[in-house]
PDB file of N, CA and C in Angstrom:
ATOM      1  N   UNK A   1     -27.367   4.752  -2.065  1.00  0.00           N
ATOM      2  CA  UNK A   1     -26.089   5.409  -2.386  1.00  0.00           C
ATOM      3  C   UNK A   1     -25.051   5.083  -1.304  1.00  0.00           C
ATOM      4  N   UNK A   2     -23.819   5.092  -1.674  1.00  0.00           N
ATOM      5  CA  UNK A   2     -22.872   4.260  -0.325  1.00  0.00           C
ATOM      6  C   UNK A   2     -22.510   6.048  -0.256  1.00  0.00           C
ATOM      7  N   UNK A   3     -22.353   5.837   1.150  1.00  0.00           N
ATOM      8  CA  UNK A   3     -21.555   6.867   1.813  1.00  0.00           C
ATOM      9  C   UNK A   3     -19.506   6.854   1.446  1.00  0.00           C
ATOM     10  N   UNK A   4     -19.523   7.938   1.259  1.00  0.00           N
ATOM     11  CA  UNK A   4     -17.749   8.281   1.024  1.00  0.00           C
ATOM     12  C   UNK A   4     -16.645   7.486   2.214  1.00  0.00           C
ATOM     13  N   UNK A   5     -17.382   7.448   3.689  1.00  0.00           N
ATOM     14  CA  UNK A   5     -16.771   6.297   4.089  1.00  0.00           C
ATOM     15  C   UNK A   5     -16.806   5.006   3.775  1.00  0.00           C
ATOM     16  N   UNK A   6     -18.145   4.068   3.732  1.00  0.00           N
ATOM     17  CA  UNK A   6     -18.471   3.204   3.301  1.00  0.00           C
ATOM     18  C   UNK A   6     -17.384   2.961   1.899  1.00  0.00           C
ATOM     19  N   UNK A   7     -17.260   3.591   1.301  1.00  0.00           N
ATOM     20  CA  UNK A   7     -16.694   3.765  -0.376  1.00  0.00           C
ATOM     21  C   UNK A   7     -14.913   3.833   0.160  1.00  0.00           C
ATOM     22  N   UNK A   8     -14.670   4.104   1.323  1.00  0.00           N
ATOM     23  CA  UNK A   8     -13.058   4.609   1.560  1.00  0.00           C
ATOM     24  C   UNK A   8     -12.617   3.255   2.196  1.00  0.00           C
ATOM     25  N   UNK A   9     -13.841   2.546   3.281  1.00  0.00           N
ATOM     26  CA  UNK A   9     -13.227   0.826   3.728  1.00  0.00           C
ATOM     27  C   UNK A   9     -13.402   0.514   2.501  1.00  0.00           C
ATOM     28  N   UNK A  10     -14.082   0.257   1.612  1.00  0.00           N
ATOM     29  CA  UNK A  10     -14.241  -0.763   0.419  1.00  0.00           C
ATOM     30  C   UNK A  10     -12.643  -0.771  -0.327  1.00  0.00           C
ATOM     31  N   UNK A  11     -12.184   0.626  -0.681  1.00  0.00           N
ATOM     32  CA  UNK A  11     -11.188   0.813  -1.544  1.00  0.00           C
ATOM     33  C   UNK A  11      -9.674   0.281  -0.741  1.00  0.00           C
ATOM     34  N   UNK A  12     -10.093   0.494   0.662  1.00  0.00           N
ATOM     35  CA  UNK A  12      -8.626   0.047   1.614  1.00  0.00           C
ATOM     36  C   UNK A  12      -8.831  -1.236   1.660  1.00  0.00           C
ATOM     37  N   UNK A  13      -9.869  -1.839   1.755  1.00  0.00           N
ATOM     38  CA  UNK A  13     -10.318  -3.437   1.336  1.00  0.00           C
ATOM     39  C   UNK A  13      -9.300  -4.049   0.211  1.00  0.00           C
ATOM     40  N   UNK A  14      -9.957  -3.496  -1.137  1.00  0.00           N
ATOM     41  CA  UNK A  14      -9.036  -3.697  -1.911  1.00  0.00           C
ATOM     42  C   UNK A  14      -7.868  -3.884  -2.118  1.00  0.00           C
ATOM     43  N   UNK A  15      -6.942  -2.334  -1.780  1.00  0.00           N
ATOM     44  CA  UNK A  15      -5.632  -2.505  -1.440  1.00  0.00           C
ATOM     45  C   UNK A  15      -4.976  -3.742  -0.836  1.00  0.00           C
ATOM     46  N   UNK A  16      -5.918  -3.443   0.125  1.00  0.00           N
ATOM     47  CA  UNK A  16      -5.377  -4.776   0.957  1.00  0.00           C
ATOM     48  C   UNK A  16      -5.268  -5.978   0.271  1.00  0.00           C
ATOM     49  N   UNK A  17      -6.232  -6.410  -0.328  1.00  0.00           N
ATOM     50  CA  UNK A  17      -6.012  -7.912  -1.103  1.00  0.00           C
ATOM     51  C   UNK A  17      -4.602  -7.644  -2.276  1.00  0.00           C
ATOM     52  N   UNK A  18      -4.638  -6.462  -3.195  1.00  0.00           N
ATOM     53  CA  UNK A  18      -3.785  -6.431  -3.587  1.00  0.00           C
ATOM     54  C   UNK A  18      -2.249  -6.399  -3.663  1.00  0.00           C
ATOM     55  N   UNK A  19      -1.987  -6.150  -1.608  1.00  0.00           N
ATOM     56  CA  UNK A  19      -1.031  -6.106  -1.599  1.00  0.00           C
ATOM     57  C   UNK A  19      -0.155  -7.689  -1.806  1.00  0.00           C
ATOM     58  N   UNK A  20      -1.532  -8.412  -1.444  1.00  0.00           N
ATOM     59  CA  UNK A  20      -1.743  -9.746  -1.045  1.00  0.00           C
ATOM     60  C   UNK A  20      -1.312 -10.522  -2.451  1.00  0.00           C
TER      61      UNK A  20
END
């Protein structure tokens, strides 16, 4: 099971490419 942090870099991960 991923931890709620683990799960909170993943989603700012994201963002990030998307800002991209």
């Amino acid at each position: 099971m991923i931890t709620s942090n683990a799960r909170d870099l993943y989603y700012e991960l994201r963002d990030d490419f998307k800002k991209h």
